[in-house]
Protein backbone atom coordinates (compact mmCIF):
# COMPACT_ATOMS: atom_id res chain seq x y z
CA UNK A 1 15.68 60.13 20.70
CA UNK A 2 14.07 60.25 17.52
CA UNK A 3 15.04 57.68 14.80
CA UNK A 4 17.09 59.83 12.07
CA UNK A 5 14.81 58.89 9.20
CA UNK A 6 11.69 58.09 11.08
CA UNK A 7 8.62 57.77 9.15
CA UNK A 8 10.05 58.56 6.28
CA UNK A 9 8.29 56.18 2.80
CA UNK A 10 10.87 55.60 0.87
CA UNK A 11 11.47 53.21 -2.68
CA UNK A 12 14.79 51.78 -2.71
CA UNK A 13 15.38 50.12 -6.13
CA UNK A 14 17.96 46.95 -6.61
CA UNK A 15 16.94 46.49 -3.60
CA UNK A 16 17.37 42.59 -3.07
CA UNK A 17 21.52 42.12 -3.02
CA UNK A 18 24.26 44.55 -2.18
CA UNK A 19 23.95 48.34 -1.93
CA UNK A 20 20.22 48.47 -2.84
CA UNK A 21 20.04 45.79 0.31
CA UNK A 22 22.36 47.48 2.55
CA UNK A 23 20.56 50.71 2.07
CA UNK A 24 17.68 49.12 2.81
CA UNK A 25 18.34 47.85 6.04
CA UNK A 26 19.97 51.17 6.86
CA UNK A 27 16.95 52.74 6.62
CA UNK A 28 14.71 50.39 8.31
CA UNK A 29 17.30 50.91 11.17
CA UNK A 30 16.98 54.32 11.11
CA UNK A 31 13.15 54.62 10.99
CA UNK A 32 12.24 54.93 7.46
CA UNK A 33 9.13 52.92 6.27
CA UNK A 34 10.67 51.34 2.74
CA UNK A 35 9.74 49.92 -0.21
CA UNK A 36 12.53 47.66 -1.56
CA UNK A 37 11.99 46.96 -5.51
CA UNK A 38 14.27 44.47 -7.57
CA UNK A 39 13.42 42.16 -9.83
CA UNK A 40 14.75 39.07 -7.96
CA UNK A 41 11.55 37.86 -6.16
CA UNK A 42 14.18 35.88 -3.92
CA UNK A 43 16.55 38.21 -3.26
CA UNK A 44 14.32 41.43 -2.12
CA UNK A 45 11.93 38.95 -0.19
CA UNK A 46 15.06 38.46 1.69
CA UNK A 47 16.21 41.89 2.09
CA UNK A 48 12.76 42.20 3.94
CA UNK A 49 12.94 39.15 6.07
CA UNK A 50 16.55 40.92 7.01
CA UNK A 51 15.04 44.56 7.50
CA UNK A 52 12.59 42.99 10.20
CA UNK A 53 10.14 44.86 11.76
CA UNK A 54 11.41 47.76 13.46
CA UNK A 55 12.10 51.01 14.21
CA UNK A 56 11.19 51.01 10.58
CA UNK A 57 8.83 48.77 8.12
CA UNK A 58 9.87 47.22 5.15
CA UNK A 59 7.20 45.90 1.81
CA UNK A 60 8.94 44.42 -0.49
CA UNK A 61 8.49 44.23 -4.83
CA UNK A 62 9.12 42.13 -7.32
CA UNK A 63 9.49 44.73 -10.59
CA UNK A 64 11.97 45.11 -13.29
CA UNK A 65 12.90 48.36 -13.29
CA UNK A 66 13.00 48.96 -17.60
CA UNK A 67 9.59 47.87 -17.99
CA UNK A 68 7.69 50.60 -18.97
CA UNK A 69 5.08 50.39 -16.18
CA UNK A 70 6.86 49.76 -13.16
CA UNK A 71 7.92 53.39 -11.93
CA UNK A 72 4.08 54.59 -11.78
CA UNK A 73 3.44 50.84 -10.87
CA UNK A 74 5.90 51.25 -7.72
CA UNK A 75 4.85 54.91 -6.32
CA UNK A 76 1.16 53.97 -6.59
CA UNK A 77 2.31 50.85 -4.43
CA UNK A 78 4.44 52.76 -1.94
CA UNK A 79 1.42 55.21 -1.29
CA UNK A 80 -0.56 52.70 -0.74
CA UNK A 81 1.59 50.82 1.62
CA UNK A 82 3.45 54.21 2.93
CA UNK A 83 2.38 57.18 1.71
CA UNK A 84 3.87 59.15 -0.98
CA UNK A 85 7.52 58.57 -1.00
CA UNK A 86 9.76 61.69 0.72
CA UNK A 87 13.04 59.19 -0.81
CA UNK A 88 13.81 57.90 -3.61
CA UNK A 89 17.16 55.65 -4.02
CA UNK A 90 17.84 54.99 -7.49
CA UNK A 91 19.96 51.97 -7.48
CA UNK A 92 19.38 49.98 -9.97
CA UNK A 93 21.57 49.16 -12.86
CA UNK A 94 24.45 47.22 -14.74
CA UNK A 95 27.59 46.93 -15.10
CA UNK A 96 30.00 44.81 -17.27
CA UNK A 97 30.77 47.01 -20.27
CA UNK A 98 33.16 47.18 -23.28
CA UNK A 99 35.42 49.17 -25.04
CA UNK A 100 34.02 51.69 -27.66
CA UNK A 101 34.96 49.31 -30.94
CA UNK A 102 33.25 45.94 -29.39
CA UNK A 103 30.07 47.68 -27.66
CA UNK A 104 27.42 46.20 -29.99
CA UNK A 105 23.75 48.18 -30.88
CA UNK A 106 21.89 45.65 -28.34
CA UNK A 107 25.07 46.41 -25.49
CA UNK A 108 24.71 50.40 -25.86
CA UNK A 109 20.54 49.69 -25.55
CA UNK A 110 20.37 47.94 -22.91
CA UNK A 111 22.92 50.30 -20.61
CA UNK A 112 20.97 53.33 -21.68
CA UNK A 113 17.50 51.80 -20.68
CA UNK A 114 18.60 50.13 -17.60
CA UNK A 115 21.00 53.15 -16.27
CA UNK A 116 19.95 56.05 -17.72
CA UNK A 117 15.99 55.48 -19.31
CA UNK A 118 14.62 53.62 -16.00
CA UNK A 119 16.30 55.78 -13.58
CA UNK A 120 14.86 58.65 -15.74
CA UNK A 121 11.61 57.29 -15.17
CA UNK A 122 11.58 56.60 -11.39
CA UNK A 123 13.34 60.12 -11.13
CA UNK A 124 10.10 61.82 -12.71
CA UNK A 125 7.71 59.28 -11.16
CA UNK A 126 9.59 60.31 -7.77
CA UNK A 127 9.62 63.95 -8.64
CA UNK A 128 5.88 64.56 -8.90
CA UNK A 129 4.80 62.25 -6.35
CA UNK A 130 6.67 64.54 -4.26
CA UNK A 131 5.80 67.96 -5.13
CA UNK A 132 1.68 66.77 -5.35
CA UNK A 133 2.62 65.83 -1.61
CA UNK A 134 4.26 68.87 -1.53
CA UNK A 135 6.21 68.26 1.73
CA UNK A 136 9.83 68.18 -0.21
CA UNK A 137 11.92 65.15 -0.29
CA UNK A 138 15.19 63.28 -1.88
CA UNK A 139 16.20 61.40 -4.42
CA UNK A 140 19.81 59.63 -4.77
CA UNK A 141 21.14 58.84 -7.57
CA UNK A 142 23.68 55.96 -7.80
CA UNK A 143 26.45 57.09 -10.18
CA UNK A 144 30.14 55.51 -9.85
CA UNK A 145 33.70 56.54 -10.04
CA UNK A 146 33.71 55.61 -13.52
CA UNK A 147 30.93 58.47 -14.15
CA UNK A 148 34.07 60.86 -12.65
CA UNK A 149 37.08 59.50 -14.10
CA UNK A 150 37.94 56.96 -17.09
CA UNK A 151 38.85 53.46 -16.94
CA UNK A 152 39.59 51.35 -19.60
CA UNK A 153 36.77 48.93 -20.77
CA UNK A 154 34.16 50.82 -19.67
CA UNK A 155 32.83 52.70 -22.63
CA UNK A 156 28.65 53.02 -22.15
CA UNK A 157 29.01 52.29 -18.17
CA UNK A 158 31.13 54.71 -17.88
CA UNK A 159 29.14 57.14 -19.93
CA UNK A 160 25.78 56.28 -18.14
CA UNK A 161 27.08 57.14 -15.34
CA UNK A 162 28.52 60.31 -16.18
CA UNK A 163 25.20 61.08 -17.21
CA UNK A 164 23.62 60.11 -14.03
CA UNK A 165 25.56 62.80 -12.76
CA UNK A 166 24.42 65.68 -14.98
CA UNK A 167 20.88 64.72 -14.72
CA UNK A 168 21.74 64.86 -10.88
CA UNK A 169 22.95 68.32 -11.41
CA UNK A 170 20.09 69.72 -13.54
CA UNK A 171 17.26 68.06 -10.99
CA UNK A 172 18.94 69.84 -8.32
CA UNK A 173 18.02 73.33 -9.99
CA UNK A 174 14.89 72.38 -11.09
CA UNK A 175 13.66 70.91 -7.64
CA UNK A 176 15.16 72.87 -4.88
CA UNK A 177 12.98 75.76 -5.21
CA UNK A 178 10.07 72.58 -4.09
CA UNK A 179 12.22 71.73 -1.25
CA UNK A 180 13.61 68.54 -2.95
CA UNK A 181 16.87 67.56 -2.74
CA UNK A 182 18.44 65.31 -5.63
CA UNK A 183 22.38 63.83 -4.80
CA UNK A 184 24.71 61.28 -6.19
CA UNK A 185 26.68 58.85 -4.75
CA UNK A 186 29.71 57.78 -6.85
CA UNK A 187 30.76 53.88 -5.27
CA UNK A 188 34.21 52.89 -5.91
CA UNK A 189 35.26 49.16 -5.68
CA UNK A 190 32.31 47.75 -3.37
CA UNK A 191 31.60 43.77 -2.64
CA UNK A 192 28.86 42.85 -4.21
CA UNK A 193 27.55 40.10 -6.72
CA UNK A 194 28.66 41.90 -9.51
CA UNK A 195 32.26 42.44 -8.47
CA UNK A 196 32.50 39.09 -7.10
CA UNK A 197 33.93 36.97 -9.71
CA UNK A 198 36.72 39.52 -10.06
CA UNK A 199 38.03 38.39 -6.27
CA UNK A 200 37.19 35.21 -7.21
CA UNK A 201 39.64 35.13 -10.70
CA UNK A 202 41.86 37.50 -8.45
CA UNK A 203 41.57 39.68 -11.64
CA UNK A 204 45.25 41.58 -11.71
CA UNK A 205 44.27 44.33 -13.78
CA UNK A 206 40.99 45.10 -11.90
CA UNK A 207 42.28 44.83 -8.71
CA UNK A 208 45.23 46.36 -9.03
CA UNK A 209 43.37 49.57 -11.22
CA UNK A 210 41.43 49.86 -8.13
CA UNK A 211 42.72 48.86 -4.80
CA UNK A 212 46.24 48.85 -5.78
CA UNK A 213 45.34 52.53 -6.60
CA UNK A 214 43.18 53.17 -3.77
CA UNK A 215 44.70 55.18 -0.50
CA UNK A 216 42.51 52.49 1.93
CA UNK A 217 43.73 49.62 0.46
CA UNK A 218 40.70 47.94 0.21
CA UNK A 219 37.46 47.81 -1.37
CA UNK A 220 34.45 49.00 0.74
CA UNK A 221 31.63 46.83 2.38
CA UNK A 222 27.79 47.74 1.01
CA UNK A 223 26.84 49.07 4.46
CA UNK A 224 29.78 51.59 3.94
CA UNK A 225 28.12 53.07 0.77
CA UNK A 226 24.62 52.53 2.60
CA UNK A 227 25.76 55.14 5.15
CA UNK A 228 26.16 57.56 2.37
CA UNK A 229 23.01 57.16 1.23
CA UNK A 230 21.64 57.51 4.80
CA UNK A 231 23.64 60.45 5.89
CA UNK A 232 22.64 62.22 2.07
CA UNK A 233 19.01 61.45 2.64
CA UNK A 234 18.42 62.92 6.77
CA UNK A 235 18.42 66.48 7.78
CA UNK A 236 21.95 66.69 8.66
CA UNK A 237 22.38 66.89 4.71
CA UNK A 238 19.57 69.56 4.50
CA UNK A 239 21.35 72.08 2.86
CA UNK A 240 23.17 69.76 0.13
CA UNK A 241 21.63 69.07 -3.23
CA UNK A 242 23.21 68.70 -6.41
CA UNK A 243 26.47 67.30 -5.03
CA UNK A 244 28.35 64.01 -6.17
CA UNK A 245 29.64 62.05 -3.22
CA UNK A 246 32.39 59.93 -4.08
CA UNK A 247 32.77 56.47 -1.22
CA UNK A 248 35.67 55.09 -3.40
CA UNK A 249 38.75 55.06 -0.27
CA UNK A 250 40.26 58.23 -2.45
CA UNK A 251 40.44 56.96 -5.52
CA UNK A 252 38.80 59.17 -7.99
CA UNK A 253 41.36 62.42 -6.62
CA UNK A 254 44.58 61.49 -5.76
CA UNK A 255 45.88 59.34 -8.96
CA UNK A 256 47.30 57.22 -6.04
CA UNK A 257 50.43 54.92 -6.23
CA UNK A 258 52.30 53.25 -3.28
CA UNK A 259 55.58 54.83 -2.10
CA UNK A 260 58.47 51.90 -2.04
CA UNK A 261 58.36 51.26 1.49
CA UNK A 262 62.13 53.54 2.21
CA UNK A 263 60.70 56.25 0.46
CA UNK A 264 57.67 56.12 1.85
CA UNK A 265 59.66 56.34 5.85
């Protein structure tokens, strides 16, 4: 049986911790030949030493995704490693923001280049690699539940990320008609590096805003989110473009709150 993704180049950027790793090594597993960008040398050499060798290959890239030469930089290196890419994960980006009233000038910069410019870039980079090839492809965008529904303290991430979406929405109706399908995925709490200091503090208002709120219970492992991406990016999702997938355990739609445990029986 026939590996779901097999053969398949794909880029995969933030590539060397958490979801950009996980959806790595989801690919590799699945047949995909992948090349995994971050800008931790360490990190995405390890993400390759992880992915192995099989069914799938794995090259990995040390490139910071704002600088203006990496996303023509990264396909040329992907074709030459590859081919031209049929996937394109955009991953990369940052978190950490601020309410409205102490977001500084060099704050709302460096969001917009990191989460909106860059992925901009790759997006186009992506998007004409694949119709020159012109054998279709995908491209997922990685949005977040703050990009669907407010929290507090999350002014420009929040707003990146809502715009991740609508760019998601208008490359979907620009692109279909070349057979290329452009998604989002929209992560809830996930365990990564940047979310662990909050178990680590046991932060009580970001916990309990999340999984306190969340029907699961819990927050989500990277390969959770990775299989997602995967499922987005095969021919089982052939006829879905344009779509937001939410992996948050329910958060973003039912305003959840836990029953007392006698109302709740």
């Amino acid at each position: 049986m026939a590996e779901r993704l097999e053969g398949m180049p794909a880029i995969v950027t933030g590539a060397g911790s958490g979801i950009g790793r996980a959806t790595t090594l989801r690919f590799v597993a699945d047949g995909a030949d992948v090349l995994a960008i971050d800008r931790d040398a360490d990190g995405v050499a390890e993400t390759a030493r992880l992915a192995g060798n099989g069914p799938g290959r794995c090259a990995h890239a040390k490139s910071d995704v704002g600088e203006d030469g990496s996303p023509a930089e990264m396909v040329a290196r992907c074709k030459a490693e590859f081919g031209s890419p049929r996937i394109l994960v955009n991953n990369a980006g940052i978190g950490a923001a601020k309410p409205v009233h102490t977001t500084s000038d060099e704050d709302l910069d460096r969001f917009i280049n990191i989460n909106i410019r860059a992925l901009f870039r790759y997006a186009r980079e992506g998007v004409a690699a694949m119709r020159e090839a012109g054998q279709g492809g995908c491209i997922i965008n990685i949005a977040s539940v703050f990009g669907l529904r407010g929290f507090p303290g999350s002014s420009i991430y929040s707003a990146s990320k809502a715009a991740v979406i609508g760019l998601t929405q208008n490359m979907a109706a620009d692109y279909g008609p070349y057979g290329i399908r452009v998604n989002a995925v929209a992560p809830g709490l996930i365990k990564t590096n940047l979310t662990k200091s909050r178990f680590e503090d046991n932060d009580a208002f970001f916990l309990e805003g999340l999984i306190g709120q969340t029907p699961l219970g819990r927050a989500a492992e990277p390969e959770e989110v990775a299989a997602g991406i995967a499922f987005l990016c095969s021919n089982d999702a052939a006829y879905i473009t344009g779509q937001t997938l939410a992996i948050d355990g329910g958060w973003s739609t039912t305003k959840y709150r836990p029953f007392p445990d006698d109302v709740h029986d």
